[in-house]
PDB file of N, CA and C in Angstrom:
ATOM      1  N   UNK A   1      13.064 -25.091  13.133  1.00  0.00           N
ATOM      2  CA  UNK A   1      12.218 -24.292  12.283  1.00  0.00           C
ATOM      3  C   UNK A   1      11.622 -23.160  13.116  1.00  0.00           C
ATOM      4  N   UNK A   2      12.174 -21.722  12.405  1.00  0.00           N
ATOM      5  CA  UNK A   2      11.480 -20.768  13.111  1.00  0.00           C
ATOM      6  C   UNK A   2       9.993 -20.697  13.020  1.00  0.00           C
ATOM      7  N   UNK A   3       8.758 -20.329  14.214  1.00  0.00           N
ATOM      8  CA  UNK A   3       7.813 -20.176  13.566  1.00  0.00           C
ATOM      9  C   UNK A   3       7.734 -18.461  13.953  1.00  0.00           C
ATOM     10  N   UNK A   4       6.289 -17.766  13.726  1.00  0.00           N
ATOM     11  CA  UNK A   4       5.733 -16.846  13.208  1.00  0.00           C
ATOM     12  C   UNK A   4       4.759 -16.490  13.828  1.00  0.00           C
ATOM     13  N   UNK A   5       3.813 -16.261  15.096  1.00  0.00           N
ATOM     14  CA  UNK A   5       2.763 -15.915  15.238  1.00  0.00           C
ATOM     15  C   UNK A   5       2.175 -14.751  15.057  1.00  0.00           C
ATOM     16  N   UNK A   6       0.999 -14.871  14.021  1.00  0.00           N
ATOM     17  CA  UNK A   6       0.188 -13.157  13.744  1.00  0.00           C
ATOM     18  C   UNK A   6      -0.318 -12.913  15.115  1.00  0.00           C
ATOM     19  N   UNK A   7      -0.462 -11.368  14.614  1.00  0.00           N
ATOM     20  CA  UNK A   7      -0.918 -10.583  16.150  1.00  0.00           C
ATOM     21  C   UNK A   7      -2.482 -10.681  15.621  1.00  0.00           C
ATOM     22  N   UNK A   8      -3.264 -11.640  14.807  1.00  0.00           N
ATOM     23  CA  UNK A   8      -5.097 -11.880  14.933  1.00  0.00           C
ATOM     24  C   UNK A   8      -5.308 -12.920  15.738  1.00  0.00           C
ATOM     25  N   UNK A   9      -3.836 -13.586  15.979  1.00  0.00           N
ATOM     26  CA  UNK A   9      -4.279 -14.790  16.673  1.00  0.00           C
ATOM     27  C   UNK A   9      -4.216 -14.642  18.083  1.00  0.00           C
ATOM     28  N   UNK A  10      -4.650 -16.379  19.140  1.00  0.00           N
ATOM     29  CA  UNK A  10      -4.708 -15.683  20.749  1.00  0.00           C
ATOM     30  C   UNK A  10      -3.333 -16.405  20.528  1.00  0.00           C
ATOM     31  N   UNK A  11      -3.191 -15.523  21.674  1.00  0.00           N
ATOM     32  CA  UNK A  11      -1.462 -15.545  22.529  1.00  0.00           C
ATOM     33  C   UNK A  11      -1.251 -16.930  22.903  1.00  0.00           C
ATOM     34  N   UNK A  12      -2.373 -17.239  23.690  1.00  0.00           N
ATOM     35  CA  UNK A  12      -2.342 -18.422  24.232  1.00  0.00           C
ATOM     36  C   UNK A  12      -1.978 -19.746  23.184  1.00  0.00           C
ATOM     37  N   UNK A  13      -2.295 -19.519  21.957  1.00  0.00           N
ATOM     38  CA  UNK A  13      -1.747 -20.085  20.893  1.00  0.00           C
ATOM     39  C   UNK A  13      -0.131 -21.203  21.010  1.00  0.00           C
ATOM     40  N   UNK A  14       0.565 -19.837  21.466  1.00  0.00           N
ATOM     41  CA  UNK A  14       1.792 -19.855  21.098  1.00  0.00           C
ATOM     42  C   UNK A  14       2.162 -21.475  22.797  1.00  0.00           C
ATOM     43  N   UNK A  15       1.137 -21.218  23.261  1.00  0.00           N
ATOM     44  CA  UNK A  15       1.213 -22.717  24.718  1.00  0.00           C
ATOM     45  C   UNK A  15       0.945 -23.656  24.467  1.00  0.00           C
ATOM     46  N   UNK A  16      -0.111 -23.485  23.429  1.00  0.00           N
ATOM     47  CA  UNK A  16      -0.679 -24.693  22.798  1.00  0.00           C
ATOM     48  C   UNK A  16       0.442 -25.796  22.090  1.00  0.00           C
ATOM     49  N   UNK A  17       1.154 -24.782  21.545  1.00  0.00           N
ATOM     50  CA  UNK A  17       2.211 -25.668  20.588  1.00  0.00           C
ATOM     51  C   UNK A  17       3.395 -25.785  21.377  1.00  0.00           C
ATOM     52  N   UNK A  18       3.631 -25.773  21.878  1.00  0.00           N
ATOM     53  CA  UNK A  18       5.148 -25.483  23.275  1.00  0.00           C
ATOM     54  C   UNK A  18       5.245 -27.002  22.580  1.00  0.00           C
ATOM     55  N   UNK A  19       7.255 -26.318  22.672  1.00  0.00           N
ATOM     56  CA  UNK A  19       8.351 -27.148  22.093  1.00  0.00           C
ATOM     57  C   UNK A  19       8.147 -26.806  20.583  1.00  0.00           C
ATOM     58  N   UNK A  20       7.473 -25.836  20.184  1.00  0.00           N
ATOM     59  CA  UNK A  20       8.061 -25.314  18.600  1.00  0.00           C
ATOM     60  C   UNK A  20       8.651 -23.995  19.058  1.00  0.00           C
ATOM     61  N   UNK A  21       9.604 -23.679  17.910  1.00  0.00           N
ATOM     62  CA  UNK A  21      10.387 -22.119  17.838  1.00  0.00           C
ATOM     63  C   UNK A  21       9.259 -21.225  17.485  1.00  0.00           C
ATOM     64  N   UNK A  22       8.446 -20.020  18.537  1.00  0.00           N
ATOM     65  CA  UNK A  22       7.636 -19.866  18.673  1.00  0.00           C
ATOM     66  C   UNK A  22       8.059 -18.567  18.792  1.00  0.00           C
ATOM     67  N   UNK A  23       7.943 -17.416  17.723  1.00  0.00           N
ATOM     68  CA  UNK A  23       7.577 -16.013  18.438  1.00  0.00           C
ATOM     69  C   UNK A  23       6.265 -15.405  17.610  1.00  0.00           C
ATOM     70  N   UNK A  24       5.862 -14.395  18.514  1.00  0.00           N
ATOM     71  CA  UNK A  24       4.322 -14.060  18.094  1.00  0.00           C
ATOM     72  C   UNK A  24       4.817 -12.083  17.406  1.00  0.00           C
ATOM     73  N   UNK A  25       3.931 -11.718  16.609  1.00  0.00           N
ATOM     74  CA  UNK A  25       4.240 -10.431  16.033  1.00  0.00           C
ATOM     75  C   UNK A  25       4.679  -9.474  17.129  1.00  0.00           C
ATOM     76  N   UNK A  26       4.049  -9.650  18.115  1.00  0.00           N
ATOM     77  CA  UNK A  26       4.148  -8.672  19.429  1.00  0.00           C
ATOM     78  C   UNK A  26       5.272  -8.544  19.837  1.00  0.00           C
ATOM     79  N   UNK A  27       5.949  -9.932  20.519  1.00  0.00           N
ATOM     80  CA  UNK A  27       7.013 -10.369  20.597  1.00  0.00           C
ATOM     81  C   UNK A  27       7.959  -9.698  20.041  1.00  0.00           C
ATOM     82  N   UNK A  28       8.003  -9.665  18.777  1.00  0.00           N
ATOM     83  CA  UNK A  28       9.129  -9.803  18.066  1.00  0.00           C
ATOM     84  C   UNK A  28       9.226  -7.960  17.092  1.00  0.00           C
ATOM     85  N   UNK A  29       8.129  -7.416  17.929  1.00  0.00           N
ATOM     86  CA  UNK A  29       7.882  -5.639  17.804  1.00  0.00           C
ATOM     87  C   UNK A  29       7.605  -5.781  16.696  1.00  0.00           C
ATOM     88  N   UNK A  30       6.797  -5.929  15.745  1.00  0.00           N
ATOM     89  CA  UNK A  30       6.152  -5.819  14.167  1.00  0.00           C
ATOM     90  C   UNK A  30       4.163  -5.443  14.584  1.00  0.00           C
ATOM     91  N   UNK A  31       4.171  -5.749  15.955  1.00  0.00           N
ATOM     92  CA  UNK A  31       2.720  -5.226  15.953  1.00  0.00           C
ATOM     93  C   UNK A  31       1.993  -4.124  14.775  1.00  0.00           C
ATOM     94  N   UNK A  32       1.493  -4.083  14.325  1.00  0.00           N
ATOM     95  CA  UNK A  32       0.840  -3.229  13.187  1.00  0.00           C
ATOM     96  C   UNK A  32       1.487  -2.928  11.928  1.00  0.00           C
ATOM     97  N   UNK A  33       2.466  -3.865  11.596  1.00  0.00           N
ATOM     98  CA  UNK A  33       3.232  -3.750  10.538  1.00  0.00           C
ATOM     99  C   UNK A  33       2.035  -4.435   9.457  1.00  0.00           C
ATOM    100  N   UNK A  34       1.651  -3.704   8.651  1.00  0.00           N
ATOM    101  CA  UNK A  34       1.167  -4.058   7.557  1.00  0.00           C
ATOM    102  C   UNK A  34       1.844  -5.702   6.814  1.00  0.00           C
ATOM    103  N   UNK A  35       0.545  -6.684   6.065  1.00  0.00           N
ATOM    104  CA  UNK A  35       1.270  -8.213   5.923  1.00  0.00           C
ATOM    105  C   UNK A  35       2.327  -8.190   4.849  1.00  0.00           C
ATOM    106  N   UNK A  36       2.195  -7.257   3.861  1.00  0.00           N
ATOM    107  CA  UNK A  36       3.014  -7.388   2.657  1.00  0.00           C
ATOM    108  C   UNK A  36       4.647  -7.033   3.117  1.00  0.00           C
ATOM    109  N   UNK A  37       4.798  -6.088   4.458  1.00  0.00           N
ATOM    110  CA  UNK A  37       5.783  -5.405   4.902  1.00  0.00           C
ATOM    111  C   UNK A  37       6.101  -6.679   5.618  1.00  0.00           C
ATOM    112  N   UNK A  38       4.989  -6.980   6.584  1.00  0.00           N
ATOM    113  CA  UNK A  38       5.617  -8.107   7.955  1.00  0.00           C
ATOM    114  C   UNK A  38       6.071  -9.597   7.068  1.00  0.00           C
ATOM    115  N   UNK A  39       5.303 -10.206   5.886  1.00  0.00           N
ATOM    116  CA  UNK A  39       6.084 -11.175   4.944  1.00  0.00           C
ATOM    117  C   UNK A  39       7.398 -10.879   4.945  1.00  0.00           C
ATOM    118  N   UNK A  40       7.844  -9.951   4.244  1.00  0.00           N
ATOM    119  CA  UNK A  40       9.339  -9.808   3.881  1.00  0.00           C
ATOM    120  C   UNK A  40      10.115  -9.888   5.023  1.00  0.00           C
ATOM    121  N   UNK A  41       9.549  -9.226   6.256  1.00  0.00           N
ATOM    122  CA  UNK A  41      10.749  -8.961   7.529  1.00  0.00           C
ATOM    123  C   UNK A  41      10.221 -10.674   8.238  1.00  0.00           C
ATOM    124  N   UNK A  42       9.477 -10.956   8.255  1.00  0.00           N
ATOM    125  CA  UNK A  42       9.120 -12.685   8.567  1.00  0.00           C
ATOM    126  C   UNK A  42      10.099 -13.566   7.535  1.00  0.00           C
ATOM    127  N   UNK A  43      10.194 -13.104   6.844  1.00  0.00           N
ATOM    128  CA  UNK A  43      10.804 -14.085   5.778  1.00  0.00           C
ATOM    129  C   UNK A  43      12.252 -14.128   6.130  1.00  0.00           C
ATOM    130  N   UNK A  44      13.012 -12.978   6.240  1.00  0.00           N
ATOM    131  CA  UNK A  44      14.488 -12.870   6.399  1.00  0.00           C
ATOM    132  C   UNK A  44      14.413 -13.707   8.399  1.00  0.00           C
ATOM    133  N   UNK A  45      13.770 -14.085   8.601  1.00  0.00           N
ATOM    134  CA  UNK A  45      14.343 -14.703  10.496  1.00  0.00           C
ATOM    135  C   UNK A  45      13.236 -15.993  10.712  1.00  0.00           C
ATOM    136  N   UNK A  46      12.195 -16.317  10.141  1.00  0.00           N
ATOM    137  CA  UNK A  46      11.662 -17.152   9.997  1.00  0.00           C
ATOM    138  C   UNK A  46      11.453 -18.405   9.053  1.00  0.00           C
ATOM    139  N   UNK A  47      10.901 -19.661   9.153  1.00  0.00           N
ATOM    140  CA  UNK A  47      10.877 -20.388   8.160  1.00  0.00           C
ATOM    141  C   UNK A  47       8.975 -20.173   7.947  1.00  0.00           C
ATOM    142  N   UNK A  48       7.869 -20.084   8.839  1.00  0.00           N
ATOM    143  CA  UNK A  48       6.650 -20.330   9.017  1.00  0.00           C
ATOM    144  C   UNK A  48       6.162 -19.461   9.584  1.00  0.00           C
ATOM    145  N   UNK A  49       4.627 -18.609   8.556  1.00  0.00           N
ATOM    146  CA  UNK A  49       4.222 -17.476   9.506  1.00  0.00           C
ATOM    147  C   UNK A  49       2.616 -17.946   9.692  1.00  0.00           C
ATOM    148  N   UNK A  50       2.044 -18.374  10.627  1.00  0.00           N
ATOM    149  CA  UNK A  50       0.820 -18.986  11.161  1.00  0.00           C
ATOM    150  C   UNK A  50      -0.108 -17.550  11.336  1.00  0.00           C
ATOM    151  N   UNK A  51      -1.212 -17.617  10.466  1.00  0.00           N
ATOM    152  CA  UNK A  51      -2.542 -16.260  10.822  1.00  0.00           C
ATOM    153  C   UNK A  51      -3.983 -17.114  10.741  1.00  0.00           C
ATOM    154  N   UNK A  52      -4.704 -16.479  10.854  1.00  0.00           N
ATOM    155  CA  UNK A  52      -5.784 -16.442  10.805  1.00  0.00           C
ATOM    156  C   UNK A  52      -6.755 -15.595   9.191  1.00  0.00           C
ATOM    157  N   UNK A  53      -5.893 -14.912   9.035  1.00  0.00           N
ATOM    158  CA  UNK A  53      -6.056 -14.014   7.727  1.00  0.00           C
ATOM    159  C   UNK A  53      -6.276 -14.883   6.241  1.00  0.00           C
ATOM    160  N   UNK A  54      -7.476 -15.468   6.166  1.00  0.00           N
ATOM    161  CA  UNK A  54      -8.161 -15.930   4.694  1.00  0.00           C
ATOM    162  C   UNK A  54      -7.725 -15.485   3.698  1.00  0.00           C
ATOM    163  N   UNK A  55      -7.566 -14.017   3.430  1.00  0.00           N
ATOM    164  CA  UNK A  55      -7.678 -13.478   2.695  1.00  0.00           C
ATOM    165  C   UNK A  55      -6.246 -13.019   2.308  1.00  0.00           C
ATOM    166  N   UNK A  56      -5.108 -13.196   2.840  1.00  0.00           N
ATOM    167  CA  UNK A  56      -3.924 -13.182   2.445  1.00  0.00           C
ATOM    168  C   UNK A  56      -3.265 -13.952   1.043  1.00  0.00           C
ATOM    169  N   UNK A  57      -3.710 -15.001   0.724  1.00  0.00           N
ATOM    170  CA  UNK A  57      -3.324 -15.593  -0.241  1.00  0.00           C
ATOM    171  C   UNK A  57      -4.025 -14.781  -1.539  1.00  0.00           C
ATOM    172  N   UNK A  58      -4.968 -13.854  -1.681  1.00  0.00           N
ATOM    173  CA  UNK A  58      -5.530 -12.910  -2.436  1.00  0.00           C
ATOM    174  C   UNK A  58      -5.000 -11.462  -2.443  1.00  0.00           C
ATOM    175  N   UNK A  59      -4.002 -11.230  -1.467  1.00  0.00           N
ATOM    176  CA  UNK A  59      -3.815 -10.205  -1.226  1.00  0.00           C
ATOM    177  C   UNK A  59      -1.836  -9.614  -1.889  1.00  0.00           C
ATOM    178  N   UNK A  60      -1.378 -11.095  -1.741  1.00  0.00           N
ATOM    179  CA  UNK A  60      -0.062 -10.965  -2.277  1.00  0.00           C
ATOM    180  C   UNK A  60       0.041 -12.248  -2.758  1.00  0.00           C
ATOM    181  N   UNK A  61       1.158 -12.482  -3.747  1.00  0.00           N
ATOM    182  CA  UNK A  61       1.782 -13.339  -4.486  1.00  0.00           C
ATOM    183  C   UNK A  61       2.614 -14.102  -3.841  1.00  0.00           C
ATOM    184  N   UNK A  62       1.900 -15.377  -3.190  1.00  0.00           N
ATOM    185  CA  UNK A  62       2.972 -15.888  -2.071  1.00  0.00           C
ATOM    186  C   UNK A  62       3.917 -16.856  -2.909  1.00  0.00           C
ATOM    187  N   UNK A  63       4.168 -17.069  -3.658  1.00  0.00           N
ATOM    188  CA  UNK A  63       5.110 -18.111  -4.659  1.00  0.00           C
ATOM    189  C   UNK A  63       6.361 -17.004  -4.463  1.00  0.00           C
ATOM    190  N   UNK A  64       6.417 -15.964  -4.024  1.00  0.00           N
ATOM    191  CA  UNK A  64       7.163 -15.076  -4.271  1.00  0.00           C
ATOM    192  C   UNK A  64       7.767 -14.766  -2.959  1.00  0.00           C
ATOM    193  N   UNK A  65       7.178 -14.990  -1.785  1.00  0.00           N
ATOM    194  CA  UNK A  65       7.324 -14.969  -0.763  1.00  0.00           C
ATOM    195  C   UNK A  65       8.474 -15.918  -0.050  1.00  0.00           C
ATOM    196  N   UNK A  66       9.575 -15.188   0.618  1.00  0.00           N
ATOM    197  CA  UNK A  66      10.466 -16.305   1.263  1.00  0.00           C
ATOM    198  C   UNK A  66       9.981 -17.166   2.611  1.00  0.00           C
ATOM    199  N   UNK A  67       9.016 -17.004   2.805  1.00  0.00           N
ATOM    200  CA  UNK A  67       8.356 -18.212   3.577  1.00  0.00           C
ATOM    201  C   UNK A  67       7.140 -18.914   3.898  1.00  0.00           C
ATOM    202  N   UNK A  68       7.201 -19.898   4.545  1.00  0.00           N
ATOM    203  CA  UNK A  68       5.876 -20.721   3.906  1.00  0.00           C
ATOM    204  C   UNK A  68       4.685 -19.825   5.218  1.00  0.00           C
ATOM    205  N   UNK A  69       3.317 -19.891   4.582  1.00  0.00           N
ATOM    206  CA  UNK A  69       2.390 -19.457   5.720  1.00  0.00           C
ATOM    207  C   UNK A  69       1.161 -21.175   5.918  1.00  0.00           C
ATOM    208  N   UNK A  70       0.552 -20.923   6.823  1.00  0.00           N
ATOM    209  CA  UNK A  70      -0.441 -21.757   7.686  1.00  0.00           C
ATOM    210  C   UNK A  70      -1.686 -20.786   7.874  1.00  0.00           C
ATOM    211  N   UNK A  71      -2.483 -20.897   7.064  1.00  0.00           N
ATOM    212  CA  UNK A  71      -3.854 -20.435   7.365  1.00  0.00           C
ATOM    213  C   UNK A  71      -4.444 -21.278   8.805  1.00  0.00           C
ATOM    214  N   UNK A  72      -5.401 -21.207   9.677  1.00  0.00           N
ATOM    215  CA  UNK A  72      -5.809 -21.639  10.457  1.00  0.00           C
ATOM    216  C   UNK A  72      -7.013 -21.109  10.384  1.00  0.00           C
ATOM    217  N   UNK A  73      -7.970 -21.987  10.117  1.00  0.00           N
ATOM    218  CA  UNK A  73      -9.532 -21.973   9.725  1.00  0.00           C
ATOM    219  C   UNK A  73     -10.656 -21.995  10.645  1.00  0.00           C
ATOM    220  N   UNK A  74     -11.378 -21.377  11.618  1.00  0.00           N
ATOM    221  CA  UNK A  74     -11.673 -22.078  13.072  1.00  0.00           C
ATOM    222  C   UNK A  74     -13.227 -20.923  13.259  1.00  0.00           C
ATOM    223  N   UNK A  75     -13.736 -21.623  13.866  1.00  0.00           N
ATOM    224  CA  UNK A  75     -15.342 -21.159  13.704  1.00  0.00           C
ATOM    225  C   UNK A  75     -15.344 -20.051  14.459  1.00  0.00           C
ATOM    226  N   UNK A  76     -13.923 -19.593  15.432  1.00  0.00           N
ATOM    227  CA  UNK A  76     -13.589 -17.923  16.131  1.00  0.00           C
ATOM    228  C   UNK A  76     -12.700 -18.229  16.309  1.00  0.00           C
ATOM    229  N   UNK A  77     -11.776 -17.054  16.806  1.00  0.00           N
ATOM    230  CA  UNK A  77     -10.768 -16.774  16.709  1.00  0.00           C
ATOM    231  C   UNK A  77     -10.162 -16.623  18.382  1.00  0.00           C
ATOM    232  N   UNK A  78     -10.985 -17.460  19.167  1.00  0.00           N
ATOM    233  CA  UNK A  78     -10.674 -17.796  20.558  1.00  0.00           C
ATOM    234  C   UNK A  78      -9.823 -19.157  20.588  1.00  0.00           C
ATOM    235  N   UNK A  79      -8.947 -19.035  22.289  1.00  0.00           N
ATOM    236  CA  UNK A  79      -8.062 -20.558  21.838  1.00  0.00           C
ATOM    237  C   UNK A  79      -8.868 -21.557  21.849  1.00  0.00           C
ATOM    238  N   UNK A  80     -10.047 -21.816  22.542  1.00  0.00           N
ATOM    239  CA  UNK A  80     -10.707 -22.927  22.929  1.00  0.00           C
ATOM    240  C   UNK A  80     -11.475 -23.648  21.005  1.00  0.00           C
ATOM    241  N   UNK A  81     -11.084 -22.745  20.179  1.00  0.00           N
ATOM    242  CA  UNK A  81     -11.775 -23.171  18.580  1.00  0.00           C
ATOM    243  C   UNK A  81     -10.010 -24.105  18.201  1.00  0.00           C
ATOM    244  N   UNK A  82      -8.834 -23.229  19.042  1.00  0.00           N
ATOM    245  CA  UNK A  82      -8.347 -23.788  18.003  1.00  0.00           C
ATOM    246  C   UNK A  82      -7.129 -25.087  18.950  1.00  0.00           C
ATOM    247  N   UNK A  83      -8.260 -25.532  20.189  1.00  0.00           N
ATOM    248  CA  UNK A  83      -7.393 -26.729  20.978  1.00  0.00           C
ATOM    249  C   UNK A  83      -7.659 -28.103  20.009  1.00  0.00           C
ATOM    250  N   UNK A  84      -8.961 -28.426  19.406  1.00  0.00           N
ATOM    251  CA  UNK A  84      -9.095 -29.670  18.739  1.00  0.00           C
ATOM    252  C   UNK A  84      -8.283 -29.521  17.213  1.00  0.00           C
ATOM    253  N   UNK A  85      -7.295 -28.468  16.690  1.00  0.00           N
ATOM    254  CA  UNK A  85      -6.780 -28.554  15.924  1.00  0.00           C
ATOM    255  C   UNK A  85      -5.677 -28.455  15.761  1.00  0.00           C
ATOM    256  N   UNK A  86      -4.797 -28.964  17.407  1.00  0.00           N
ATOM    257  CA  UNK A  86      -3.329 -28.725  17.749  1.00  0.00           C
ATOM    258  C   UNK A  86      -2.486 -29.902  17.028  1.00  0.00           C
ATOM    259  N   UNK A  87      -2.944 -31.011  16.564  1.00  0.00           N
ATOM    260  CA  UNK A  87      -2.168 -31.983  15.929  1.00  0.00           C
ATOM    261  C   UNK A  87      -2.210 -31.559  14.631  1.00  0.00           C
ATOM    262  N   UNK A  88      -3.214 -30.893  14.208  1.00  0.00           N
ATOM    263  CA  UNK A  88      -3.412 -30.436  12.538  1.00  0.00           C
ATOM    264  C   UNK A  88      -2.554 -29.404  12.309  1.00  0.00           C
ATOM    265  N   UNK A  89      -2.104 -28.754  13.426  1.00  0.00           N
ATOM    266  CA  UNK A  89      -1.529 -27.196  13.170  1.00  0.00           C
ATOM    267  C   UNK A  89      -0.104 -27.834  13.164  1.00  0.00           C
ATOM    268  N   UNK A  90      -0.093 -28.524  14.083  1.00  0.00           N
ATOM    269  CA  UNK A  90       1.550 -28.992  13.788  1.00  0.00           C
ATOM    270  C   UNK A  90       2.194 -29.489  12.820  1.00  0.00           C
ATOM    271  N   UNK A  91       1.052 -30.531  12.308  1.00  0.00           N
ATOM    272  CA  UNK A  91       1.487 -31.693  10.730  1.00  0.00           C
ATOM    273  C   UNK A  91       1.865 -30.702   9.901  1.00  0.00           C
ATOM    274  N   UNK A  92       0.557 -29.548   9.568  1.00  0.00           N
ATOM    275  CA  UNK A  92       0.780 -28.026   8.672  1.00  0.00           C
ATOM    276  C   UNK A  92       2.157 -27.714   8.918  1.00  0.00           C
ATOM    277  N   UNK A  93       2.328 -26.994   9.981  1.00  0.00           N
ATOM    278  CA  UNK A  93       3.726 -26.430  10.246  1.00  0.00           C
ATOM    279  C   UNK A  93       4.994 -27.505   9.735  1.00  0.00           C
ATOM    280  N   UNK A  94       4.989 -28.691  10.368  1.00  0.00           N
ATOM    281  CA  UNK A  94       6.262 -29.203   9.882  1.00  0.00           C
ATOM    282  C   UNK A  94       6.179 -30.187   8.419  1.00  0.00           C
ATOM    283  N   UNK A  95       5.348 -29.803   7.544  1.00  0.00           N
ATOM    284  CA  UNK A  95       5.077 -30.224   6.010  1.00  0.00           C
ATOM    285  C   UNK A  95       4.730 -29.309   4.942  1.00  0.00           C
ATOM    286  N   UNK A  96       5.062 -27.873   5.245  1.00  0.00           N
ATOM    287  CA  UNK A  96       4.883 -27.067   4.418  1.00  0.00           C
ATOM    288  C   UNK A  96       6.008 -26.456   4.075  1.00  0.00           C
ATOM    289  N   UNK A  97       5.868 -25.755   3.167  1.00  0.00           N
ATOM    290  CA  UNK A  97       7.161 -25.443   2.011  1.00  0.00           C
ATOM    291  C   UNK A  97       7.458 -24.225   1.677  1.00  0.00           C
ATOM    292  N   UNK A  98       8.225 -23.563   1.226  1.00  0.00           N
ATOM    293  CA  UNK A  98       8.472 -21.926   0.897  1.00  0.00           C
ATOM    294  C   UNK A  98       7.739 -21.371  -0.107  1.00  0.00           C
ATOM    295  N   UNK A  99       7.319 -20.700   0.266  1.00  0.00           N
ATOM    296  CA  UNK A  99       6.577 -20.166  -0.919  1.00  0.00           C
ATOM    297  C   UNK A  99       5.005 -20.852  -1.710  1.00  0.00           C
ATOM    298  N   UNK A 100       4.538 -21.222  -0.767  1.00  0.00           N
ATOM    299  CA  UNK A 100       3.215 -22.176  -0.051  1.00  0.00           C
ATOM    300  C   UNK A 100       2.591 -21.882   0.665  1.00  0.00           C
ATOM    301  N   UNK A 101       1.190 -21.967   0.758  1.00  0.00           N
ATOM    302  CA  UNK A 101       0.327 -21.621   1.884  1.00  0.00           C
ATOM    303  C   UNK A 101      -0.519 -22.778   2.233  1.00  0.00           C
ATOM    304  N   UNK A 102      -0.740 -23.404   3.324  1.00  0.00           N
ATOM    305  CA  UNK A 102      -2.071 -24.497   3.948  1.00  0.00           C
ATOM    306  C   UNK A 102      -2.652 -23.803   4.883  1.00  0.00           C
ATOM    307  N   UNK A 103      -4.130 -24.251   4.378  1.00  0.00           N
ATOM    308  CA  UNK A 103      -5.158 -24.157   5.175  1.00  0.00           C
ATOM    309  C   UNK A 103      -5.238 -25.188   6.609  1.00  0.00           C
ATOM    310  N   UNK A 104      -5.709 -24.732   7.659  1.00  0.00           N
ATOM    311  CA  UNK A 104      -5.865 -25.897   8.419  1.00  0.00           C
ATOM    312  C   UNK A 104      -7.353 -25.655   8.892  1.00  0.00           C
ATOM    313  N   UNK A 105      -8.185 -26.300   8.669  1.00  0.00           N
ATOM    314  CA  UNK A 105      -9.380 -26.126   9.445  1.00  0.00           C
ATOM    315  C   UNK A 105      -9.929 -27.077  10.506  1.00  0.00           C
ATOM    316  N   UNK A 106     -10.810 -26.449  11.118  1.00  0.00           N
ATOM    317  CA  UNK A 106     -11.432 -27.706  12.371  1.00  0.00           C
ATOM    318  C   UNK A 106     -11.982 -28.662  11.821  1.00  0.00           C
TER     319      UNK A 106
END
């Protein structure tokens, strides 16, 4: 399973989860690609796009969307908020579905 990392999240993220298919927006040159644009080009090479962005599920019609996203809910947006939620982020990632969004919070 491909995953997805947004460029709101920390980098360091992507260590946390080591041993998942892991590329981050930067990575993968979409830095500042607007989400409605970066969905579609996430969708055609990915299965899972992991943000921080609340407000995405308000912003587009994800039933419509070819891949599943992972909200990640965390009191900041530093890695040290989101180390006690590395088993939660994973269950999310490998139990979610196309065209679906989960929340994961601390």
């Amino acid at each position: 399973m491909r995953i997805l990392l947004d460029e709101s999240l920390p980098r360091g993220l992507k260590r946390l989860l080591q041993g998942l298919d892991i590329l981050t927006v930067p990575e993968r040159g979409w830095q500042g690609v607007r989400n409605g644009e970066l969905l579609k080009l996430a969708g055609q090479e990915f299965e899972v796009f992991v943000t921080a962005d609340q407000n995405l599920e308000y912003q587009h019609n994800l039933a419509e969307q070819p891949i599943a996203i992972v909200v990640l809910v965390a009191a900041s947006n530093r890695l040290e908020a989101y180390v006690p939620m590395e088993e939660k982020i994973r269950a999310a990632i490998q139990s979610v579905r196309r065209g679906t969004i989960t929340k994961v919070a601390a």
